[in-house]
PDB file of N, CA and C in Angstrom:
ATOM      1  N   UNK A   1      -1.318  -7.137  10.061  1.00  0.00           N
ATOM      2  CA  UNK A   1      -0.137  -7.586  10.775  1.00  0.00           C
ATOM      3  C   UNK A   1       0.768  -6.375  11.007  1.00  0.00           C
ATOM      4  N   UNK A   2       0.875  -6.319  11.998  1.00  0.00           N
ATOM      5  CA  UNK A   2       2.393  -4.933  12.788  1.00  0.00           C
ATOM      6  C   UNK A   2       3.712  -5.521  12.830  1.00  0.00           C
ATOM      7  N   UNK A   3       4.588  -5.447  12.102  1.00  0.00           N
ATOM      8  CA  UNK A   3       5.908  -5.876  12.862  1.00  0.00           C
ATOM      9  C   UNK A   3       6.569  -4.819  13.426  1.00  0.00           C
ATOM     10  N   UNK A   4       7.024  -4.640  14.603  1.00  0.00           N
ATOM     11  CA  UNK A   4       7.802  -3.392  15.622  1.00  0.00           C
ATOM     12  C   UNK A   4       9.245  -3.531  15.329  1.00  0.00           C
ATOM     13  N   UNK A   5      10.129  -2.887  15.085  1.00  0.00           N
ATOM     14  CA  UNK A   5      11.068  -2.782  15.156  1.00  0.00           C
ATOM     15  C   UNK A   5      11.778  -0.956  15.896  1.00  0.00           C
ATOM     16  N   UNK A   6      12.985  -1.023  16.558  1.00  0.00           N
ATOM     17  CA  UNK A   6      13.193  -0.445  17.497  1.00  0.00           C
ATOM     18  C   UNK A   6      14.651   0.094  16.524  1.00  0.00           C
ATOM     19  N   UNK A   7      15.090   1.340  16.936  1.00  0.00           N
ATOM     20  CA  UNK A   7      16.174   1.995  15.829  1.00  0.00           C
ATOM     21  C   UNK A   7      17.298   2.126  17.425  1.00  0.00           C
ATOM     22  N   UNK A   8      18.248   2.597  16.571  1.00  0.00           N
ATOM     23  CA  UNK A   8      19.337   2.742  17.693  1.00  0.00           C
ATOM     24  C   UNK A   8      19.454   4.017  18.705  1.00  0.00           C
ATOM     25  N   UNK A   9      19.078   4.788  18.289  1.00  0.00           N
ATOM     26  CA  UNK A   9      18.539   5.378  19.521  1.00  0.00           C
ATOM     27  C   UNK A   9      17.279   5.821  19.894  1.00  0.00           C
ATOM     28  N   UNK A  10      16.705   4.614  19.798  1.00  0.00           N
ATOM     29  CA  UNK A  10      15.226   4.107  21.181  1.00  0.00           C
ATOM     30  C   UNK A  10      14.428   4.709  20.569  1.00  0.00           C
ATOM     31  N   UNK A  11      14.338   5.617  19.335  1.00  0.00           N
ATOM     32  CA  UNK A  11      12.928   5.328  18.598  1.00  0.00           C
ATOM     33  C   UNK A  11      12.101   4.117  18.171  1.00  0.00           C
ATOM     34  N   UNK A  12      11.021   4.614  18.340  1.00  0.00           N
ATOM     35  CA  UNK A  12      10.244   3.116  17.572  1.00  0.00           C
ATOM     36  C   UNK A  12       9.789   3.570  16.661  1.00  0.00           C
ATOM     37  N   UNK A  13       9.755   2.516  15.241  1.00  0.00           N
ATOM     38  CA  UNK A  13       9.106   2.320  14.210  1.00  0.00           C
ATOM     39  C   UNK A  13       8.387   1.147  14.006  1.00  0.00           C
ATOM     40  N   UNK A  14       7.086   1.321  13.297  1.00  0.00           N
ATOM     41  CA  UNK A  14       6.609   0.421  12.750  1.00  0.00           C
ATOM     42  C   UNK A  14       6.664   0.011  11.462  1.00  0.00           C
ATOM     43  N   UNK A  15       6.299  -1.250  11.233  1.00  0.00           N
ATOM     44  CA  UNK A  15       6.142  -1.666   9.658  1.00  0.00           C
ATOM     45  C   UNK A  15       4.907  -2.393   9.690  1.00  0.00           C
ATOM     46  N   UNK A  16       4.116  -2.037   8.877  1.00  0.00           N
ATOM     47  CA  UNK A  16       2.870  -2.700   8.761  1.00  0.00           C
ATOM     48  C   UNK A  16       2.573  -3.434   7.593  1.00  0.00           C
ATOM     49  N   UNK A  17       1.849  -4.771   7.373  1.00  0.00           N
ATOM     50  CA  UNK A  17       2.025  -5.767   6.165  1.00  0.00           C
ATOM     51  C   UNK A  17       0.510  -5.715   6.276  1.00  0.00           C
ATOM     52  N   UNK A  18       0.443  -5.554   4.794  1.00  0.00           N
ATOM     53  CA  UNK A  18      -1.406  -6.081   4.310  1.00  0.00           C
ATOM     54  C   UNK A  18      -1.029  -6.684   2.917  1.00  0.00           C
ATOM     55  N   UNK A  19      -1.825  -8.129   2.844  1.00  0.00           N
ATOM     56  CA  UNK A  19      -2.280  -8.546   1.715  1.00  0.00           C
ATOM     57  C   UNK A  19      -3.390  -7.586   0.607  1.00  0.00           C
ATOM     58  N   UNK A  20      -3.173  -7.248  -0.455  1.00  0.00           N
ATOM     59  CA  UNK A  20      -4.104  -7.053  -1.255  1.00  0.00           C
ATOM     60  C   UNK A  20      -3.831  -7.252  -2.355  1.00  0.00           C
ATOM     61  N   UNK A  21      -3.466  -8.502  -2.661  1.00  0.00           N
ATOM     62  CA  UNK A  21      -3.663  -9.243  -3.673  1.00  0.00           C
ATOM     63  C   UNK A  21      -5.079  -9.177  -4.697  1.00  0.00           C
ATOM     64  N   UNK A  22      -6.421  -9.388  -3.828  1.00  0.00           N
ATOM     65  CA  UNK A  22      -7.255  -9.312  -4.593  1.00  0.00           C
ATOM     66  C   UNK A  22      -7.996  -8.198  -4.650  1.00  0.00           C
ATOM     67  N   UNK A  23      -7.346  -7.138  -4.259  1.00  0.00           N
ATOM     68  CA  UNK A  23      -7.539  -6.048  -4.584  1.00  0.00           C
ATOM     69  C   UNK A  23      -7.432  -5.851  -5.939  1.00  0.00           C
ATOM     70  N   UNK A  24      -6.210  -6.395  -6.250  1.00  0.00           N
ATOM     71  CA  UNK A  24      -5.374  -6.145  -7.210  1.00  0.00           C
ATOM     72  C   UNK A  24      -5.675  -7.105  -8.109  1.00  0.00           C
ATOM     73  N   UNK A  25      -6.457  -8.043  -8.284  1.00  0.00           N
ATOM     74  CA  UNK A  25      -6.615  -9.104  -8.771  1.00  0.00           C
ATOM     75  C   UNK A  25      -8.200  -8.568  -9.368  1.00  0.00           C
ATOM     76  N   UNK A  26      -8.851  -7.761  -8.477  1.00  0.00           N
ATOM     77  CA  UNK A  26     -10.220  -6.919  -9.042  1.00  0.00           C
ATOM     78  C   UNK A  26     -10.112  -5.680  -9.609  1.00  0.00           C
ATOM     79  N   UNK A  27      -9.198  -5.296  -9.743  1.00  0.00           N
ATOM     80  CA  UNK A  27      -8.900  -4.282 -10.592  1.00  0.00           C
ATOM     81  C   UNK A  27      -8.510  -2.553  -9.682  1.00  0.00           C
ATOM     82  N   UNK A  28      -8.402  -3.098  -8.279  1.00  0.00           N
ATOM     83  CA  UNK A  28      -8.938  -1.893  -7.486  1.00  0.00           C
ATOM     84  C   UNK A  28      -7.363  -1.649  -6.804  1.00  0.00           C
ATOM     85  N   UNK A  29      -6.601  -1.547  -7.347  1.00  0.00           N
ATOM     86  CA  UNK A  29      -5.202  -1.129  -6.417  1.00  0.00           C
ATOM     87  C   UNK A  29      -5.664  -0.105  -5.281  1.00  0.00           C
ATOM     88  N   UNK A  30      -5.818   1.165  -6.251  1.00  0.00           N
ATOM     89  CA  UNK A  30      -6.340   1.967  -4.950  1.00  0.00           C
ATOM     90  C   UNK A  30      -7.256   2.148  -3.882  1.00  0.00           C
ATOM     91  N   UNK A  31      -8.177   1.135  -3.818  1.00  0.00           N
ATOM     92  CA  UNK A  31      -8.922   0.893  -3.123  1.00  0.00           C
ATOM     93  C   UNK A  31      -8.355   0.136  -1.771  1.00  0.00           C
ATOM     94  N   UNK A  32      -7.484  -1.143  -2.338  1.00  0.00           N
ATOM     95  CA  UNK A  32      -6.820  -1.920  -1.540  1.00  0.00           C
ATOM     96  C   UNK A  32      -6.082  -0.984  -0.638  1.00  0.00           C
ATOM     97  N   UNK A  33      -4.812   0.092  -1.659  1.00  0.00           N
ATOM     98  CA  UNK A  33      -4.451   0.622  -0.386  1.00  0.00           C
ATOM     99  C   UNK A  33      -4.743   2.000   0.112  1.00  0.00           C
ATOM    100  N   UNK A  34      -5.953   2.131  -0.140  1.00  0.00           N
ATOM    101  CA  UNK A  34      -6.668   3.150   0.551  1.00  0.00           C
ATOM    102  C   UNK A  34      -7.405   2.906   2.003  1.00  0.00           C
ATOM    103  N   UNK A  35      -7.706   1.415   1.483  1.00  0.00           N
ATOM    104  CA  UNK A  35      -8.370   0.270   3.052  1.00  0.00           C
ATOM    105  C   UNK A  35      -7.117   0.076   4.260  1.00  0.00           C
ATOM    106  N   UNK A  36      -6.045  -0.498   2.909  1.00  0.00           N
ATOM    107  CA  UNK A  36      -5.015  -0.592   3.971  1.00  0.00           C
ATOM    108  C   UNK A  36      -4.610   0.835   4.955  1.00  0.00           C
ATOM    109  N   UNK A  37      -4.359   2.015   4.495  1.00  0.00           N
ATOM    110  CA  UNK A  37      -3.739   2.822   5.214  1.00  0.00           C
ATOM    111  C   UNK A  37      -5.148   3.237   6.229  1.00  0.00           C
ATOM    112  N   UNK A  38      -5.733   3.215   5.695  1.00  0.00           N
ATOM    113  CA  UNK A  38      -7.427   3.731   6.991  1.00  0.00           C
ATOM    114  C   UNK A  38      -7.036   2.827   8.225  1.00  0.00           C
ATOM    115  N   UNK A  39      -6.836   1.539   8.106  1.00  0.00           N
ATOM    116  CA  UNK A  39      -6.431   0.649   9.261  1.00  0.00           C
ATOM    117  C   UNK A  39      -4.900   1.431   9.980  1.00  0.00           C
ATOM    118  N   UNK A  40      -3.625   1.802   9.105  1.00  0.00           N
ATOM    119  CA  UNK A  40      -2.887   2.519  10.219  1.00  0.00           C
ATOM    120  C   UNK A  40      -3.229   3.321  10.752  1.00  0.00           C
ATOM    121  N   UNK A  41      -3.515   4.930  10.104  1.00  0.00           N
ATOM    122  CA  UNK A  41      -3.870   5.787  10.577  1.00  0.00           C
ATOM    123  C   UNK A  41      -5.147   5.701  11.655  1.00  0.00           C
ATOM    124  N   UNK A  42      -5.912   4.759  11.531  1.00  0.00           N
ATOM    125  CA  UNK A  42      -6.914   4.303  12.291  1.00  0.00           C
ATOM    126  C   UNK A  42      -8.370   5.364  11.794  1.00  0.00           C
ATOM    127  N   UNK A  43      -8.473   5.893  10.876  1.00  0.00           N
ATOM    128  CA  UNK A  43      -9.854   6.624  10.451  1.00  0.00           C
ATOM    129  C   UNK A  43     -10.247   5.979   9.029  1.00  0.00           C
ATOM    130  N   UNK A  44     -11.548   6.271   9.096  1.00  0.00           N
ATOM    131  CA  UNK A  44     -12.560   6.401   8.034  1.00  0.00           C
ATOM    132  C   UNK A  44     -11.956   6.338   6.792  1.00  0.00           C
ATOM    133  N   UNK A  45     -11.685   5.649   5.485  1.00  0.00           N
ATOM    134  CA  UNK A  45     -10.813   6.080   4.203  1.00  0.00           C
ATOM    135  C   UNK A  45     -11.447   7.536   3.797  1.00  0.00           C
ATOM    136  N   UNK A  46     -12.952   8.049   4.349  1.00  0.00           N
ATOM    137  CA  UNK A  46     -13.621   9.035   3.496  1.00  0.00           C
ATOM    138  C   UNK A  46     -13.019   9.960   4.465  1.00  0.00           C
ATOM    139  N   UNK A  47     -12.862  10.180   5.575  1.00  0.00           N
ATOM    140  CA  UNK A  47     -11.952  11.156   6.721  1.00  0.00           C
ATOM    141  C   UNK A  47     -10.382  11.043   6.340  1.00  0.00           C
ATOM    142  N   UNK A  48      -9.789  10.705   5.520  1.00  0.00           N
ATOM    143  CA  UNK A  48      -8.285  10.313   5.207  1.00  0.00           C
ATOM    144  C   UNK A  48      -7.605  11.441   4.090  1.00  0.00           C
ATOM    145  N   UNK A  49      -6.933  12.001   3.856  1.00  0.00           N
ATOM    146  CA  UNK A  49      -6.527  12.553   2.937  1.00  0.00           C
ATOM    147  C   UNK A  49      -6.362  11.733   1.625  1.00  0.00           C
ATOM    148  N   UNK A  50      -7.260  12.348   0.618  1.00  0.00           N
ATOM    149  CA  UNK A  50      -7.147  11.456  -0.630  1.00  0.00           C
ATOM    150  C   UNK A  50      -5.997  10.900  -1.305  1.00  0.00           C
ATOM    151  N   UNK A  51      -6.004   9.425  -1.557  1.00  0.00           N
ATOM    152  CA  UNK A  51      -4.468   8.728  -1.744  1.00  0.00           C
ATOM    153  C   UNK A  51      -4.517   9.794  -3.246  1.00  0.00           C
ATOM    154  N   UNK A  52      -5.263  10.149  -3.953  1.00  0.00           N
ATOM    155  CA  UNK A  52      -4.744  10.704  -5.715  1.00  0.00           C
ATOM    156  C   UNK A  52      -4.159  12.034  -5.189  1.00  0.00           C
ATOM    157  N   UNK A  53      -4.022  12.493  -4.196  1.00  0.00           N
ATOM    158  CA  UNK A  53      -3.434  13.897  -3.961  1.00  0.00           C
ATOM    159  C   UNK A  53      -1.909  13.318  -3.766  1.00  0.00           C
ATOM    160  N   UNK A  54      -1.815  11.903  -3.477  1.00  0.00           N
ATOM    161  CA  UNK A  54      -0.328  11.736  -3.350  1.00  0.00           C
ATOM    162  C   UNK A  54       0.372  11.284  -4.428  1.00  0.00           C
ATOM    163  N   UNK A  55      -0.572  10.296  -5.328  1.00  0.00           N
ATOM    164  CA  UNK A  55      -0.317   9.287  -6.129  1.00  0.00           C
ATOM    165  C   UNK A  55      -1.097   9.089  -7.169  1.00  0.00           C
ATOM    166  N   UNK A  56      -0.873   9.222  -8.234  1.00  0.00           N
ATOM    167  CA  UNK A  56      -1.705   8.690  -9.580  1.00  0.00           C
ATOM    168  C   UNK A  56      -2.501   7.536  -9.349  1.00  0.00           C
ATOM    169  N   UNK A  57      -3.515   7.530  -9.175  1.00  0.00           N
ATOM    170  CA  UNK A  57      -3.861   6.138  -9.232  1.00  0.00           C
ATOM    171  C   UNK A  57      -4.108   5.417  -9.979  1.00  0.00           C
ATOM    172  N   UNK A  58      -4.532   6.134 -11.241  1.00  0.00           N
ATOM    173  CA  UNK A  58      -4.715   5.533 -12.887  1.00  0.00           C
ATOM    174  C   UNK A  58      -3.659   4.864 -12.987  1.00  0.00           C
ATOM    175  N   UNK A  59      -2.151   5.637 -13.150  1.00  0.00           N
ATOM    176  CA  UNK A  59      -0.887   4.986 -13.510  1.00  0.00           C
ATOM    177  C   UNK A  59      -0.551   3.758 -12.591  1.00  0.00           C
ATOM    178  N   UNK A  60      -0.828   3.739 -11.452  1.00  0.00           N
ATOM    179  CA  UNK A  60      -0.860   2.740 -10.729  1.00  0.00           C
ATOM    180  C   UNK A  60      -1.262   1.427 -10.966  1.00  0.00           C
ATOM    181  N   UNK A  61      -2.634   1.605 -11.641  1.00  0.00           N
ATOM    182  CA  UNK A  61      -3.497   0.842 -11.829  1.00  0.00           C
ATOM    183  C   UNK A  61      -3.020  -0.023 -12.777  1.00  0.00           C
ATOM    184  N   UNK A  62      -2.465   0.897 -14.322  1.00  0.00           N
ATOM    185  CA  UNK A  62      -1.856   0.377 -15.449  1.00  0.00           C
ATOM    186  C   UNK A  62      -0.494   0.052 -14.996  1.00  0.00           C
ATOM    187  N   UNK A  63      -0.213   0.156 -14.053  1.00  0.00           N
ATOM    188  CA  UNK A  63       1.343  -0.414 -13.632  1.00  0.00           C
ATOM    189  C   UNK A  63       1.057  -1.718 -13.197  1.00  0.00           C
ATOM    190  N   UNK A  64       0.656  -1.880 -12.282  1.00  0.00           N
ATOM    191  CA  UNK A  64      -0.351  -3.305 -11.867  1.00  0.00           C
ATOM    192  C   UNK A  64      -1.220  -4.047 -12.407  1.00  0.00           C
ATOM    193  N   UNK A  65      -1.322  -3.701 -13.470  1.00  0.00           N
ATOM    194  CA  UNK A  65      -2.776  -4.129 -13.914  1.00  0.00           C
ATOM    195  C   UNK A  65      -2.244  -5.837 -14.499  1.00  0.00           C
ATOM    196  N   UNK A  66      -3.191  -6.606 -14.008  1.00  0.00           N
ATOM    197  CA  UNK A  66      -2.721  -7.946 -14.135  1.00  0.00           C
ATOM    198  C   UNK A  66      -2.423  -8.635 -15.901  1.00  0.00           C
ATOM    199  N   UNK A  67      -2.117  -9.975 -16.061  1.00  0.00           N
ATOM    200  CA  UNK A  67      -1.596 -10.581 -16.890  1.00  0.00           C
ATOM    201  C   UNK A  67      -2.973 -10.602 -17.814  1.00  0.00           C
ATOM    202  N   UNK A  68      -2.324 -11.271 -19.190  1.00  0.00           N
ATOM    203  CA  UNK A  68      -3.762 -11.580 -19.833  1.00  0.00           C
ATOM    204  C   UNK A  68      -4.629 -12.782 -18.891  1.00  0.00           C
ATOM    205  N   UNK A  69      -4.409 -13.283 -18.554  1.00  0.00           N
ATOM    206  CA  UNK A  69      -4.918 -14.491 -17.878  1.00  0.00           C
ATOM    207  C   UNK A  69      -5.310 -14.633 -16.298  1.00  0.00           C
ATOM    208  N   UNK A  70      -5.303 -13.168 -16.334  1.00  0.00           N
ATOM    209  CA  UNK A  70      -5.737 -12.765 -14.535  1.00  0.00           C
ATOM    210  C   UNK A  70      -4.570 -13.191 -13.501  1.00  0.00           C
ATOM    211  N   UNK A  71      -3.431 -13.535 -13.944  1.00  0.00           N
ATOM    212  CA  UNK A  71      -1.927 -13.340 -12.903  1.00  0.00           C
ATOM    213  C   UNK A  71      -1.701 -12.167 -12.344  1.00  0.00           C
ATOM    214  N   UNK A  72      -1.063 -12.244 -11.444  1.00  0.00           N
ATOM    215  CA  UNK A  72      -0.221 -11.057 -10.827  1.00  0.00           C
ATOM    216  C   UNK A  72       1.021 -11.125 -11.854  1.00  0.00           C
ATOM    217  N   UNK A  73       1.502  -9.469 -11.944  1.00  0.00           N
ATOM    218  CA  UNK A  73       2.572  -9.068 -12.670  1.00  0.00           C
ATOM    219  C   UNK A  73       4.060  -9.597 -11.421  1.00  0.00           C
ATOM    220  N   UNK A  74       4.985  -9.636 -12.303  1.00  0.00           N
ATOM    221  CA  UNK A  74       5.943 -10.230 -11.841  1.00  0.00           C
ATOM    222  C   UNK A  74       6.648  -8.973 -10.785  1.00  0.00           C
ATOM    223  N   UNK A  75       8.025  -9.583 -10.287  1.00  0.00           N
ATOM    224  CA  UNK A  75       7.921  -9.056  -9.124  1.00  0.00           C
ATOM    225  C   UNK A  75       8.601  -7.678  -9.554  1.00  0.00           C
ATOM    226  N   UNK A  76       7.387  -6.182  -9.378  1.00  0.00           N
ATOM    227  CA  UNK A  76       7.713  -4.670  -9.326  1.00  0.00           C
ATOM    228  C   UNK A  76       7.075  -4.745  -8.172  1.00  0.00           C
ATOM    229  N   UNK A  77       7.807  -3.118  -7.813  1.00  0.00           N
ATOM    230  CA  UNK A  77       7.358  -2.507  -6.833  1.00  0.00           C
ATOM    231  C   UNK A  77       7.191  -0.959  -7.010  1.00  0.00           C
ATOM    232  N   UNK A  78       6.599   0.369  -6.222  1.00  0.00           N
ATOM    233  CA  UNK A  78       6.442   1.047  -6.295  1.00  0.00           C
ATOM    234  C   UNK A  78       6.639   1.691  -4.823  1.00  0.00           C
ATOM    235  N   UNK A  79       7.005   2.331  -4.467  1.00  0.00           N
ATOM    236  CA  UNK A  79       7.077   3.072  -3.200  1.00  0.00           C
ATOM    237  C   UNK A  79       6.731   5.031  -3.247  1.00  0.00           C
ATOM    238  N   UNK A  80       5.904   5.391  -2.196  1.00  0.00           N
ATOM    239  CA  UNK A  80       5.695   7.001  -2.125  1.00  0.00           C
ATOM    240  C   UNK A  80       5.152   7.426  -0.617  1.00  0.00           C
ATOM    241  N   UNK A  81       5.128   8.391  -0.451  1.00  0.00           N
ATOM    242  CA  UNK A  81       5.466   8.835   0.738  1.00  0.00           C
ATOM    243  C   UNK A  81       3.393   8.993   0.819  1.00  0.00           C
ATOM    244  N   UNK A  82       3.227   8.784   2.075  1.00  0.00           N
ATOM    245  CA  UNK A  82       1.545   9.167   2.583  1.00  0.00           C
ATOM    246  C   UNK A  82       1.201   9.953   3.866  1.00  0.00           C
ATOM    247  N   UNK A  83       1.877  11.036   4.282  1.00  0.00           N
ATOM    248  CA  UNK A  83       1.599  11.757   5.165  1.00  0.00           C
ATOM    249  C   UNK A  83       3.130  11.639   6.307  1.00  0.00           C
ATOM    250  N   UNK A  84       3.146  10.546   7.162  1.00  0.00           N
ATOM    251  CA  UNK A  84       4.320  10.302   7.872  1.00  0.00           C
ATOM    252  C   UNK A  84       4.878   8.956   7.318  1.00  0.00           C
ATOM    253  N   UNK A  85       4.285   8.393   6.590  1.00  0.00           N
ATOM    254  CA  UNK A  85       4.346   6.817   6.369  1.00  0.00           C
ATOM    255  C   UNK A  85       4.932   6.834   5.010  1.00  0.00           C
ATOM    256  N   UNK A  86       5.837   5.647   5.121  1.00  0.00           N
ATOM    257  CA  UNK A  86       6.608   5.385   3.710  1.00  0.00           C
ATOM    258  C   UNK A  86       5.772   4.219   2.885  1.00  0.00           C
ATOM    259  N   UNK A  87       5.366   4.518   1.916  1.00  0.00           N
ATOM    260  CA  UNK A  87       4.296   2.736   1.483  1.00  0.00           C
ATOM    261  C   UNK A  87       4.876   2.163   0.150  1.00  0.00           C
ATOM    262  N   UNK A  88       4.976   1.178   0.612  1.00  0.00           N
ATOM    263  CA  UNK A  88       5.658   0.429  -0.998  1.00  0.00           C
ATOM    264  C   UNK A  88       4.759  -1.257  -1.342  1.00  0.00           C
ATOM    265  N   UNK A  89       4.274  -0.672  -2.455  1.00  0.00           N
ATOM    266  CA  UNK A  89       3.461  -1.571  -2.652  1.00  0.00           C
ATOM    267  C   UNK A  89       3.763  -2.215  -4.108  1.00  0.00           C
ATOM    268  N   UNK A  90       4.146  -4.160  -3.807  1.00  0.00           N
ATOM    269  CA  UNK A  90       4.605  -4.930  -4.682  1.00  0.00           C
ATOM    270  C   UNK A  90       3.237  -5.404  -5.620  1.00  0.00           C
ATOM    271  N   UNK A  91       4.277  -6.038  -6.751  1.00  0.00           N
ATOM    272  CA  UNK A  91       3.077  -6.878  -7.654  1.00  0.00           C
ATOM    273  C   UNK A  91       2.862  -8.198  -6.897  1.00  0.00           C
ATOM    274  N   UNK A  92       3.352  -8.584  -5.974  1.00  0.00           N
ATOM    275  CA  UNK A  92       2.461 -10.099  -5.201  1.00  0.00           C
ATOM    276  C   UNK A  92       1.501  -9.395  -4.651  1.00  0.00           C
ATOM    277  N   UNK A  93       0.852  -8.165  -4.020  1.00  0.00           N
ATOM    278  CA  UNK A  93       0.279  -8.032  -3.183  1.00  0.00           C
ATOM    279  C   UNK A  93       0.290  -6.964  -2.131  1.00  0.00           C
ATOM    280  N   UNK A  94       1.465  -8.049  -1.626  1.00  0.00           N
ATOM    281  CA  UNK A  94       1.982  -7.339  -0.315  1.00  0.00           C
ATOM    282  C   UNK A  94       2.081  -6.022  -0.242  1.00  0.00           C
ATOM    283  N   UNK A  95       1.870  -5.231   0.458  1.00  0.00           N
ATOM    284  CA  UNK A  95       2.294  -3.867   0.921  1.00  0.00           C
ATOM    285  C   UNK A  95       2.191  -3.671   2.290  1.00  0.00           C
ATOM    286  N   UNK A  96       3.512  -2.865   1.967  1.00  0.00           N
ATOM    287  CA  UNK A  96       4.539  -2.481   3.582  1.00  0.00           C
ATOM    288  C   UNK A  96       3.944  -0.966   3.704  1.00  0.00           C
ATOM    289  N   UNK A  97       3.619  -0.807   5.186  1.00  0.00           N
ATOM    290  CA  UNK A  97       3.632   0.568   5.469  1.00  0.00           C
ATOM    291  C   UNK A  97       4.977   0.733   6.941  1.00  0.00           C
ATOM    292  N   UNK A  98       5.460   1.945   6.392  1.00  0.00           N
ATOM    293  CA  UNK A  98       6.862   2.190   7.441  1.00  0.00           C
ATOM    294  C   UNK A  98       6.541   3.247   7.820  1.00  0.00           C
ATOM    295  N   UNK A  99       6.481   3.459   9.559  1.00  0.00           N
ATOM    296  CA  UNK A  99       6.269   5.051   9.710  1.00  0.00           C
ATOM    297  C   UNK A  99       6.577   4.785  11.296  1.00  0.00           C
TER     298      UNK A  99
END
């Protein structure tokens, strides 16, 4: 999903929404948004600049890492910068890409 939004002087930005919930629900944060950003940028995740050059992904992982009972963690978030794009990615899932 794209939502467009337009700034005040006549730049455009985008915001982009991906579910990866069960990304995150399989243990794979970085995977999820390694898939997700291949879809903005529009290339290959293996043609992409590696997300661990931006971001821990271990710590990520243990930041997210679900409940005893396979829940999603309550509502955190995390945000870091990925080339031009701002990405902030919650414990429901959701993650926003802004660029």
């Amino acid at each position: 999903m794209e939502i467009e939004s337009t700034a005040e002087n006549g730049d455009s930005n985008s915001t982009y929404v991906f579910d990866i919930s069960q990304h995150m629900l399989d243990g794979e944060v970085c995977t999820g948004i390694a898939l997700a950003l291949s879809e903005v940028v529009e290339r290959d995740p293996a043609q992409m600049t590696p997300l661990s050059s931006v971001v821990d992904c271990d710590a990520l992982q243990l930041f997210f890492r679900t409940r005893r009972y396979g829940d999603l963690r309550d509502d955190v978030s995390v945000s870091f910068p990925y080339d031009v794009y701002e990405v902030t990615v919650r414990s429901s899932g959701r993650m926003l890409v802004h660029g």
